[in-house]
PDB file of N, CA and C in Angstrom:
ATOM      1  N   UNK A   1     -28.881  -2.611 -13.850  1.00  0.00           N
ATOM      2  CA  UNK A   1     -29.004  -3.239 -12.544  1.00  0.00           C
ATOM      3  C   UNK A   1     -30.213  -2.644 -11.836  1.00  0.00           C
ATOM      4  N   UNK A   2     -30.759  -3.706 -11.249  1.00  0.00           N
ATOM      5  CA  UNK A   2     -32.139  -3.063 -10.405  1.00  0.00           C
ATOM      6  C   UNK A   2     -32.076  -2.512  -9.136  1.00  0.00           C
ATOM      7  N   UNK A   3     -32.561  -0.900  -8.759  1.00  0.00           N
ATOM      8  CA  UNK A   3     -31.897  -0.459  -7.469  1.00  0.00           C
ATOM      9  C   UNK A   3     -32.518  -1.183  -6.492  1.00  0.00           C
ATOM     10  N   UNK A   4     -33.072  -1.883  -6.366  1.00  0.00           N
ATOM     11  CA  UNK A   4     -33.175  -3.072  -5.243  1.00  0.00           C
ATOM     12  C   UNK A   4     -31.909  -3.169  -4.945  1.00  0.00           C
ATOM     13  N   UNK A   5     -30.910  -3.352  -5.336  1.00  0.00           N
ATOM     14  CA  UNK A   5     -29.631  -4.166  -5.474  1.00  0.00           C
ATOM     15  C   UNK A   5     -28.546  -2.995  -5.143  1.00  0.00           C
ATOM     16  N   UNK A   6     -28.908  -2.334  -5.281  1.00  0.00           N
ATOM     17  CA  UNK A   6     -27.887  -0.715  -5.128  1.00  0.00           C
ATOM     18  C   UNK A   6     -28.200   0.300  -3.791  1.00  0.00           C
ATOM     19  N   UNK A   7     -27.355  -0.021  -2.854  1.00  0.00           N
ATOM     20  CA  UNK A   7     -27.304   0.568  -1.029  1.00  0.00           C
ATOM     21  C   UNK A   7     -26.715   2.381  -1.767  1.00  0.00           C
ATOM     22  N   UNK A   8     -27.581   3.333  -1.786  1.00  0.00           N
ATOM     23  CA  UNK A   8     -27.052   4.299  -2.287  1.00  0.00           C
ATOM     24  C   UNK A   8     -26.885   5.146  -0.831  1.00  0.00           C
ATOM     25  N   UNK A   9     -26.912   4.735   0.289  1.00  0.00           N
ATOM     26  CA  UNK A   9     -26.641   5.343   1.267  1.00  0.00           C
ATOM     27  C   UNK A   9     -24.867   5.000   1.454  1.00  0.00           C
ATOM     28  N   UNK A  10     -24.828   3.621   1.351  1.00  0.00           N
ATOM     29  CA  UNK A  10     -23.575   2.863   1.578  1.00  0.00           C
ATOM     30  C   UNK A  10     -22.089   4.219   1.214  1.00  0.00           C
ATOM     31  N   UNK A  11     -21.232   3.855   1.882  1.00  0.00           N
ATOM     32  CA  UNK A  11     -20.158   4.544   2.101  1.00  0.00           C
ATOM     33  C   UNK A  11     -19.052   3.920   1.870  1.00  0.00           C
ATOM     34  N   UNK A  12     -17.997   4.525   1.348  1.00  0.00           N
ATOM     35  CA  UNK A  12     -16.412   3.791   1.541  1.00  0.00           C
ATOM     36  C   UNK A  12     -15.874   3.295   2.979  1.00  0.00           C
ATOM     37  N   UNK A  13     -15.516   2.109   2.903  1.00  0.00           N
ATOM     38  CA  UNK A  13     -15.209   1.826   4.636  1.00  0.00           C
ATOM     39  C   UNK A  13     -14.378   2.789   4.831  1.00  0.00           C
ATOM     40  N   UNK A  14     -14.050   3.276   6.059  1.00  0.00           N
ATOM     41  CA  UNK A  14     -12.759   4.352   6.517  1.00  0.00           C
ATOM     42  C   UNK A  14     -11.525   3.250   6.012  1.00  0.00           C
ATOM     43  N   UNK A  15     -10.737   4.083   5.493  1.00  0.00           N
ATOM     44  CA  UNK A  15      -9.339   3.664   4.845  1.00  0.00           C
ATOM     45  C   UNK A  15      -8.346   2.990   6.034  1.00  0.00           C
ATOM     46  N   UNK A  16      -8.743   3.215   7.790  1.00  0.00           N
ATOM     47  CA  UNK A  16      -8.042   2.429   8.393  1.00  0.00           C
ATOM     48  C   UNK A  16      -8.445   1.021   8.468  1.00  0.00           C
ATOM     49  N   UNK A  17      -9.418   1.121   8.011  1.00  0.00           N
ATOM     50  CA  UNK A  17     -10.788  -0.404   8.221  1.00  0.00           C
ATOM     51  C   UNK A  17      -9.662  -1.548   6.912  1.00  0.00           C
ATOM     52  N   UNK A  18      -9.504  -0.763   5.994  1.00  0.00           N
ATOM     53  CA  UNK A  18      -9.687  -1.001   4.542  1.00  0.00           C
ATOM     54  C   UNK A  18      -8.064  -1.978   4.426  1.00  0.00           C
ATOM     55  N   UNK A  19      -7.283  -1.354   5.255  1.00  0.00           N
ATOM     56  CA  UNK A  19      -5.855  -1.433   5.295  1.00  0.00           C
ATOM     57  C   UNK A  19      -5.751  -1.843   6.663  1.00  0.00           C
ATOM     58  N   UNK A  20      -5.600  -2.635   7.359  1.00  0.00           N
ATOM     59  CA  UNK A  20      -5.583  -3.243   8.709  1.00  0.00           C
ATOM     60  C   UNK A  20      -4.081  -3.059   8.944  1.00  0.00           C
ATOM     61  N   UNK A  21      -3.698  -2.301  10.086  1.00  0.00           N
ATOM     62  CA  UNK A  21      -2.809  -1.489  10.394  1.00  0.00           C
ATOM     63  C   UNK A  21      -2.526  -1.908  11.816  1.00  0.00           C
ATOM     64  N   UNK A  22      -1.518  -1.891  12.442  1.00  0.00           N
ATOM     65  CA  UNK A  22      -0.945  -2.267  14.230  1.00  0.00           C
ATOM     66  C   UNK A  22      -1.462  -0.765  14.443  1.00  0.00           C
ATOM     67  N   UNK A  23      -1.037  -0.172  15.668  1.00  0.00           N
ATOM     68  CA  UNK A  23      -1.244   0.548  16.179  1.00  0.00           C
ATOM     69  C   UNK A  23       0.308   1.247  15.875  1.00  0.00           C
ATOM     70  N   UNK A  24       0.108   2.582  15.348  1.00  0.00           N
ATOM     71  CA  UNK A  24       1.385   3.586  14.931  1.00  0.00           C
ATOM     72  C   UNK A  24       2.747   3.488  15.530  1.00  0.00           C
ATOM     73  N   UNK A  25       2.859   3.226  17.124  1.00  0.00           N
ATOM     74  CA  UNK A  25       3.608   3.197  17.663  1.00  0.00           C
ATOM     75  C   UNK A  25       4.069   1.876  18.031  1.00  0.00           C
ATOM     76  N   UNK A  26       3.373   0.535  17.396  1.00  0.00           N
ATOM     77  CA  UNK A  26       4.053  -0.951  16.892  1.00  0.00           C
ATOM     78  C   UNK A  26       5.237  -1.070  16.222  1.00  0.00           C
ATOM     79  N   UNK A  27       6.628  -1.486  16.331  1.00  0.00           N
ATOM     80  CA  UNK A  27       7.599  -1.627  15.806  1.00  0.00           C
ATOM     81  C   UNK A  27       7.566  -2.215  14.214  1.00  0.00           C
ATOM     82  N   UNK A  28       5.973  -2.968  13.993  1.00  0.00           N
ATOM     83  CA  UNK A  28       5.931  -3.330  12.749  1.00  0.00           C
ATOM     84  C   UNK A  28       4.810  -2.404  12.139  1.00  0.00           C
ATOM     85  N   UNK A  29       4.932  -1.711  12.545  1.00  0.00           N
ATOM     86  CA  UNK A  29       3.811  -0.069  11.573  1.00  0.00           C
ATOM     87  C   UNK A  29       4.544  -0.202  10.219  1.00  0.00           C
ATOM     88  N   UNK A  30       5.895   0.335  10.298  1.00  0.00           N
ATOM     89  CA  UNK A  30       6.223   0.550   9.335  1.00  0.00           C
ATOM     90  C   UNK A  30       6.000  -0.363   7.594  1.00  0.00           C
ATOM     91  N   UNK A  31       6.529  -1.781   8.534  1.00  0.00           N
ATOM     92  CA  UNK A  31       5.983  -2.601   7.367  1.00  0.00           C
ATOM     93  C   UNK A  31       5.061  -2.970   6.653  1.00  0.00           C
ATOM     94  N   UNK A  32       3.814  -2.677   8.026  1.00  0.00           N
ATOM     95  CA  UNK A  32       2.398  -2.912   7.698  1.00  0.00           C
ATOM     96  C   UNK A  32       2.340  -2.201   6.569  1.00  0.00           C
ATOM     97  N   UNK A  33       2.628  -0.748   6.812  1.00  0.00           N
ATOM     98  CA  UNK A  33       2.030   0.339   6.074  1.00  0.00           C
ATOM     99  C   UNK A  33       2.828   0.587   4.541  1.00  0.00           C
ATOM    100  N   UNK A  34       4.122  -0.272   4.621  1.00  0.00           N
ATOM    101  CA  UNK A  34       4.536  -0.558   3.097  1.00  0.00           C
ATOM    102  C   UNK A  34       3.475  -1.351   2.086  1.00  0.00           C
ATOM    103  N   UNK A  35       3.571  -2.555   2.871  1.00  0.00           N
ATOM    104  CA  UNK A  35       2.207  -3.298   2.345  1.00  0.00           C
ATOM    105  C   UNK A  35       0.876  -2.778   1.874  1.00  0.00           C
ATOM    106  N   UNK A  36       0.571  -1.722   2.658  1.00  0.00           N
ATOM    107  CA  UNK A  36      -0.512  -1.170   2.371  1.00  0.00           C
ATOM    108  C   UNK A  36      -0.526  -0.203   1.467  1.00  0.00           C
ATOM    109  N   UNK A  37       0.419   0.313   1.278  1.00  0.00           N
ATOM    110  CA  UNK A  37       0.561   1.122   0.102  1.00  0.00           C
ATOM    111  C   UNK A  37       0.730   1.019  -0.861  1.00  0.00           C
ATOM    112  N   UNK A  38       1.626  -0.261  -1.113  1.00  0.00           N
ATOM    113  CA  UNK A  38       1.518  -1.184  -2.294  1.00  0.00           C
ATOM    114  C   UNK A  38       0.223  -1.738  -3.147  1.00  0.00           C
ATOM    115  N   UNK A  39      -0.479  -2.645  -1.617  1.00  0.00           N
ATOM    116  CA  UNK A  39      -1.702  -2.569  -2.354  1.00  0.00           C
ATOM    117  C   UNK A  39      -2.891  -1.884  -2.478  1.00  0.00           C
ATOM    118  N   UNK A  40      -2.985  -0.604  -1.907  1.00  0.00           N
ATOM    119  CA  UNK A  40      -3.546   0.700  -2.316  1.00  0.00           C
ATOM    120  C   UNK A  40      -3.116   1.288  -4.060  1.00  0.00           C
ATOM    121  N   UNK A  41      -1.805   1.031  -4.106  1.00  0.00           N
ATOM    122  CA  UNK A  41      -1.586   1.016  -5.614  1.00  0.00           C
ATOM    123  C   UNK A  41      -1.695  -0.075  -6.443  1.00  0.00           C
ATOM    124  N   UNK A  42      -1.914  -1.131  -6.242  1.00  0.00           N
ATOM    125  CA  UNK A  42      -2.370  -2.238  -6.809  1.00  0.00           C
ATOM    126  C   UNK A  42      -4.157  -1.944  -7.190  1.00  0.00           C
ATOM    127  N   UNK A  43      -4.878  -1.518  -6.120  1.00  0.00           N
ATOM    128  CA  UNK A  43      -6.287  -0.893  -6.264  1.00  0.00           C
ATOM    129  C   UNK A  43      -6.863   0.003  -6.920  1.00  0.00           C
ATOM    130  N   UNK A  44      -5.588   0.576  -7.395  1.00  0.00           N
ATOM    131  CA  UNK A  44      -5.914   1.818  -7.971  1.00  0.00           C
ATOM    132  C   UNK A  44      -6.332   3.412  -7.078  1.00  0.00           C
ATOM    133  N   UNK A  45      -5.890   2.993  -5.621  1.00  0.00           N
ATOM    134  CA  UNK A  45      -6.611   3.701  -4.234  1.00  0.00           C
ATOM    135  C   UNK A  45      -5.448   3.886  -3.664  1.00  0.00           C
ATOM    136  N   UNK A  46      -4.031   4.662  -3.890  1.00  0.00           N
ATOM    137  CA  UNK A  46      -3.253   5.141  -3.275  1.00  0.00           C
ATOM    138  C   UNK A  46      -3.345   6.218  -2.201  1.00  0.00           C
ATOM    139  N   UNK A  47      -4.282   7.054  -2.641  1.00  0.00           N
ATOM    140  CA  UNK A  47      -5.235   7.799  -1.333  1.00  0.00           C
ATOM    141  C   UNK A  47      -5.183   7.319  -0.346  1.00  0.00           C
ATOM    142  N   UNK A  48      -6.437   6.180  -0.671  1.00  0.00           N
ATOM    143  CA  UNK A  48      -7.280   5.529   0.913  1.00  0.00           C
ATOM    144  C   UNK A  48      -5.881   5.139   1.839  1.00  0.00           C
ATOM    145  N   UNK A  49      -4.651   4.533   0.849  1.00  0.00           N
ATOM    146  CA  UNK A  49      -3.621   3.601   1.647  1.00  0.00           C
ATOM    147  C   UNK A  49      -2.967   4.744   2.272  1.00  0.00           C
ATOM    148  N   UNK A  50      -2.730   5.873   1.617  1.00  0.00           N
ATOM    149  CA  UNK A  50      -1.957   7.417   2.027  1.00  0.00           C
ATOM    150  C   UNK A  50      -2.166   7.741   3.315  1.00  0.00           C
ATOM    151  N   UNK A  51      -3.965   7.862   3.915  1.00  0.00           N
ATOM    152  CA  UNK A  51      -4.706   8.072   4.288  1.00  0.00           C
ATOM    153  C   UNK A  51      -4.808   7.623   5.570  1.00  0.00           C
ATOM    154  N   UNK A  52      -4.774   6.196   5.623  1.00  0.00           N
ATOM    155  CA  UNK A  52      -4.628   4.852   6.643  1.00  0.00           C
ATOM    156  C   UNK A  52      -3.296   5.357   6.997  1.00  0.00           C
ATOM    157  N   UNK A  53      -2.021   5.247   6.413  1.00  0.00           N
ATOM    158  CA  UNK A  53      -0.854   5.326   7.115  1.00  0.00           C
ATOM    159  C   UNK A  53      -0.316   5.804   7.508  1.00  0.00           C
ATOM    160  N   UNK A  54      -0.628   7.313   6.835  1.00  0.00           N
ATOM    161  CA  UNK A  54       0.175   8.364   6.919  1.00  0.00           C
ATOM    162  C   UNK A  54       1.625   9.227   6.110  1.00  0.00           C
ATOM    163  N   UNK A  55       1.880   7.772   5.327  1.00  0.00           N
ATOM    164  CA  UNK A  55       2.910   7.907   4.296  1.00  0.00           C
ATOM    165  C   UNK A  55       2.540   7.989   3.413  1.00  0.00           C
ATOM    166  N   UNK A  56       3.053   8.690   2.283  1.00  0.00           N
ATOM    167  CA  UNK A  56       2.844   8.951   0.886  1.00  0.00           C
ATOM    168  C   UNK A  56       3.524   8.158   0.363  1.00  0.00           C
ATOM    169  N   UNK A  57       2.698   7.760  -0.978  1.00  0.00           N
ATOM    170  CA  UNK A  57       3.562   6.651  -1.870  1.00  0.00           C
ATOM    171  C   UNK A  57       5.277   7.191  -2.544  1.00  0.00           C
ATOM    172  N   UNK A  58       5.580   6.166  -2.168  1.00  0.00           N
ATOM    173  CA  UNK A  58       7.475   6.594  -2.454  1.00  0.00           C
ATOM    174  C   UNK A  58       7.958   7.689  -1.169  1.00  0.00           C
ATOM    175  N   UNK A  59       7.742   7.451  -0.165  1.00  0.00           N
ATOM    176  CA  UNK A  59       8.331   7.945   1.177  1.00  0.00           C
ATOM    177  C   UNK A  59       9.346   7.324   1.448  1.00  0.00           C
ATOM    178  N   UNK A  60      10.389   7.842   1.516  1.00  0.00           N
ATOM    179  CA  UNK A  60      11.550   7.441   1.845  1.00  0.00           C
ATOM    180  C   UNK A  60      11.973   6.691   2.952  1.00  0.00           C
ATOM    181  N   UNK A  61      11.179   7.419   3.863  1.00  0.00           N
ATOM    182  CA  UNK A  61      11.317   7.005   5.412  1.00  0.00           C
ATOM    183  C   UNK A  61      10.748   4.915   5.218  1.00  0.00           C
ATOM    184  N   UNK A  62      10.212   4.510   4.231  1.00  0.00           N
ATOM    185  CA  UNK A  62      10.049   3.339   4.286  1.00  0.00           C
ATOM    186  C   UNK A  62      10.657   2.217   3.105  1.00  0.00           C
ATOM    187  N   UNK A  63      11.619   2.670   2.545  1.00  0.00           N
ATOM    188  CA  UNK A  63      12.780   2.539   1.392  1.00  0.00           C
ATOM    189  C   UNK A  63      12.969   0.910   1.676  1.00  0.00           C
ATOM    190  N   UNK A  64      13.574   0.981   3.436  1.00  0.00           N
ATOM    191  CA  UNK A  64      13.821  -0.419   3.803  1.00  0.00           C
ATOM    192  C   UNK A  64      12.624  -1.285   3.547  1.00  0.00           C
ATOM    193  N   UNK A  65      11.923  -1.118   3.804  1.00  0.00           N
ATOM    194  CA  UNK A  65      10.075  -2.109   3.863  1.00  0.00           C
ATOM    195  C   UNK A  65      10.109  -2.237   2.632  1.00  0.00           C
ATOM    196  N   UNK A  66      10.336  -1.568   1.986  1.00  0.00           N
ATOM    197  CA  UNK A  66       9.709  -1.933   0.269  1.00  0.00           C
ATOM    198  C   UNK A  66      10.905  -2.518  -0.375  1.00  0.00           C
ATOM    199  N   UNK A  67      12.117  -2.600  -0.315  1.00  0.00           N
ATOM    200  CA  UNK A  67      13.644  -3.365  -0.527  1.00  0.00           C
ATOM    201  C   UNK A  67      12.766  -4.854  -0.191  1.00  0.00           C
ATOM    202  N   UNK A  68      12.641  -4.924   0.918  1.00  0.00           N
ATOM    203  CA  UNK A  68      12.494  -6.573   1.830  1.00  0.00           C
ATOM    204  C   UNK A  68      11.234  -6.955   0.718  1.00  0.00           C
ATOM    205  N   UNK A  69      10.048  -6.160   0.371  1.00  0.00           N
ATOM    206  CA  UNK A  69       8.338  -6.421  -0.158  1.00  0.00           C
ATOM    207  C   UNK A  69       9.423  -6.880  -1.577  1.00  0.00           C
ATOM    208  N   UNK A  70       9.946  -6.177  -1.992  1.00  0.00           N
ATOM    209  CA  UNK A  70      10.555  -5.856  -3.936  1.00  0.00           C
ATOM    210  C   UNK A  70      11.109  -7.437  -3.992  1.00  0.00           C
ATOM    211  N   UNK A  71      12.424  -7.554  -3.018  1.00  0.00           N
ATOM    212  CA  UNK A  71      12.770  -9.361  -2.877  1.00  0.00           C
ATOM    213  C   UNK A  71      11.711 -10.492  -2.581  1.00  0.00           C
ATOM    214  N   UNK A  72      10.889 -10.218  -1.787  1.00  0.00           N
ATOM    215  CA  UNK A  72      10.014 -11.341  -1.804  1.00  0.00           C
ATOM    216  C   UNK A  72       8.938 -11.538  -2.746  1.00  0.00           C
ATOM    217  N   UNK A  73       8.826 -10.186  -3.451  1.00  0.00           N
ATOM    218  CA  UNK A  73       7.634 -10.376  -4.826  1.00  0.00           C
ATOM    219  C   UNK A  73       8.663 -10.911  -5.815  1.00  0.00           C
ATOM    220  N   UNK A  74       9.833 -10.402  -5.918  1.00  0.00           N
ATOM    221  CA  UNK A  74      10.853 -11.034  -7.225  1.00  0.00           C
ATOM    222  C   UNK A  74      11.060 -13.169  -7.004  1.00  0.00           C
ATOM    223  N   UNK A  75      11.324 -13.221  -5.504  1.00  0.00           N
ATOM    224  CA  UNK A  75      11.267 -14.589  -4.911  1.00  0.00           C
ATOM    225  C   UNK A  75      10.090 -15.220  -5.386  1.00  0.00           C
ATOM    226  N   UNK A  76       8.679 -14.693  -4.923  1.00  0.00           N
ATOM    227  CA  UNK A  76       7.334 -15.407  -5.445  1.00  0.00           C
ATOM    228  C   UNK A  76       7.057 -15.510  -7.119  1.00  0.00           C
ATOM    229  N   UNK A  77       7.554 -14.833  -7.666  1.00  0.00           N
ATOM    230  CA  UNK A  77       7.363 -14.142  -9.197  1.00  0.00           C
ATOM    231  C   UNK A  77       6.259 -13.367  -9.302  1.00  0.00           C
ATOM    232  N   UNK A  78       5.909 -12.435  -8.443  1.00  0.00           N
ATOM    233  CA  UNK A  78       4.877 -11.549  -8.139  1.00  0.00           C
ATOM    234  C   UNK A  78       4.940 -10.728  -8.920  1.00  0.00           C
ATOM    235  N   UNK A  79       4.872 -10.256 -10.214  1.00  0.00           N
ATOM    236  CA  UNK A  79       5.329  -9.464 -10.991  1.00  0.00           C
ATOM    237  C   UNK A  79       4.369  -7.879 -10.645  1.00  0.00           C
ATOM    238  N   UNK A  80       3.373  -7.884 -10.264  1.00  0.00           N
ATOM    239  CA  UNK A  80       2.710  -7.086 -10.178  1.00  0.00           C
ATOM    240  C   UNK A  80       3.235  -6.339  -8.697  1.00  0.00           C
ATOM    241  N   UNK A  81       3.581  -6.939  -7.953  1.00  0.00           N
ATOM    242  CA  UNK A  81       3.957  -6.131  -6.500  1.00  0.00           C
ATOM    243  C   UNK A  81       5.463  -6.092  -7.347  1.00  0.00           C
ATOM    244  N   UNK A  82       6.501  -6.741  -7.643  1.00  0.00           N
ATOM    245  CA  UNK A  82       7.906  -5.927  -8.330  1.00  0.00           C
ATOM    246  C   UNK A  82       7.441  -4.865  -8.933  1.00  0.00           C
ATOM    247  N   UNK A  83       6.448  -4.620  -9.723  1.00  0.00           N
ATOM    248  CA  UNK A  83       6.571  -3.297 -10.385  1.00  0.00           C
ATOM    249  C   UNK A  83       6.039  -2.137  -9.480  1.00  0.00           C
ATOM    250  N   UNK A  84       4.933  -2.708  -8.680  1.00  0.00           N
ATOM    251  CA  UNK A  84       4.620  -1.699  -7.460  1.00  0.00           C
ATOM    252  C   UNK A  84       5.673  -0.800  -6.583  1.00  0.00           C
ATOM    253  N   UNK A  85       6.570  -2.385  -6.404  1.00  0.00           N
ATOM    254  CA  UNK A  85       7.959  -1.902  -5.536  1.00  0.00           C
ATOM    255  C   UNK A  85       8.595  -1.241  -6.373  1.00  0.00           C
ATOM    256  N   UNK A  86       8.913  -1.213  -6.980  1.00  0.00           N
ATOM    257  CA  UNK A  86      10.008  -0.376  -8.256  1.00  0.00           C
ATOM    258  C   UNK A  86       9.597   1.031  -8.385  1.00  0.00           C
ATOM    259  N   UNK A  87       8.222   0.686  -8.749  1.00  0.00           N
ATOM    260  CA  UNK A  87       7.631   2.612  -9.017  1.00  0.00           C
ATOM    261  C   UNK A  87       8.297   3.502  -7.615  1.00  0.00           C
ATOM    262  N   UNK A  88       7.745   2.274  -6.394  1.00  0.00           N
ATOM    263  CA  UNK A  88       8.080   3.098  -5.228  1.00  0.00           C
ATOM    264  C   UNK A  88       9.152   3.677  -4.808  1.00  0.00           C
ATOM    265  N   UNK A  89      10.090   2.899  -4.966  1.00  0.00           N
ATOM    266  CA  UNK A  89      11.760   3.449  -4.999  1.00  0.00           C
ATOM    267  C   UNK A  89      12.227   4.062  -5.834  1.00  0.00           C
ATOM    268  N   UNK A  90      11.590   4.357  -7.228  1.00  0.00           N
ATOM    269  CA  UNK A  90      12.113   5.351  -8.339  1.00  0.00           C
ATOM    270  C   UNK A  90      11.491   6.640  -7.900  1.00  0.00           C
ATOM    271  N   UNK A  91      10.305   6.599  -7.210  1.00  0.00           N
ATOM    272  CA  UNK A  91       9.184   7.977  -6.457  1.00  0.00           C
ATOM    273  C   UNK A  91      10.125   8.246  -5.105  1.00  0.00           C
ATOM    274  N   UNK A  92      10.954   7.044  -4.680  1.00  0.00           N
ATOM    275  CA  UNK A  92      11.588   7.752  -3.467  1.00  0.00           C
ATOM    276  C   UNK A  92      12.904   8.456  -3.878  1.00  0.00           C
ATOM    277  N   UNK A  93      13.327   8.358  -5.132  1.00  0.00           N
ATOM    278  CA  UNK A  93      14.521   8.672  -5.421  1.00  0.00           C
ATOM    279  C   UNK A  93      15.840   7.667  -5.405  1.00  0.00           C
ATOM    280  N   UNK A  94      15.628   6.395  -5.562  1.00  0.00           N
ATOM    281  CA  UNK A  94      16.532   4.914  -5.173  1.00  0.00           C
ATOM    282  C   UNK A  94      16.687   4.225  -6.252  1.00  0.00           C
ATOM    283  N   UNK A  95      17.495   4.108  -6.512  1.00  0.00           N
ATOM    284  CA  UNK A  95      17.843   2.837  -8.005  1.00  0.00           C
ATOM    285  C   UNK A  95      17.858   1.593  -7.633  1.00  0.00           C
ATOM    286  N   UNK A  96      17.391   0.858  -8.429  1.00  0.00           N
ATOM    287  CA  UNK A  96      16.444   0.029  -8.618  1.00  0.00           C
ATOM    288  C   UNK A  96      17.352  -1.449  -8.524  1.00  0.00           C
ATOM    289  N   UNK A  97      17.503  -2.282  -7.781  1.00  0.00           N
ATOM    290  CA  UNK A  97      18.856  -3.113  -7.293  1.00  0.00           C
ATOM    291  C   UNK A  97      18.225  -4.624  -8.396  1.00  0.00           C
TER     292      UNK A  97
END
């Protein structure tokens, strides 16, 4: 590739940019930030999503959010967010419904 084409100054957006998030103290934080962690592990970037939310992947404290994400990826046939959800609840310590 020709560095014409290559911004070697360029930076990772900040991980709140990356993951569009309510404001912490929004009643729907929590869910946001399931979502986002999901697809932070879908990215291969569980960090950046860590990072943005504040929760670590398979945090318990969000068990419920990822139950509700696990049914509606099984509903869509999302196979890739079911297995996301699954890892997450086996990392929170939860069997797998």
């Amino acid at each position: 590739m020709s560095r014409a084409f290559v911004n070697e100054d360029e930076q990772a957006p900040e991980p709140r940019h990356r993951f569009p998030l309510p404001p912490a103290d929004d009643p729907d934080f929590p869910a946001a930030a399931a979502r986002a962690l999901l697809m932070g592990a879908n990215e291969g970037d569980s960090g950046a999503a860590e990072a943005a939310t504040g929760y670590h992947f398979g945090d318990p404290r969000l068990v419920s959010e990822i139950r509700l994400l696990l049914r509606m990826a099984r509903e869509d046939g999302n196979d890739r967010m079911e297995q996301l959800a699954e890892r997450f609840l086996v990392r929170a310590g939860e069997e797998i419904p």
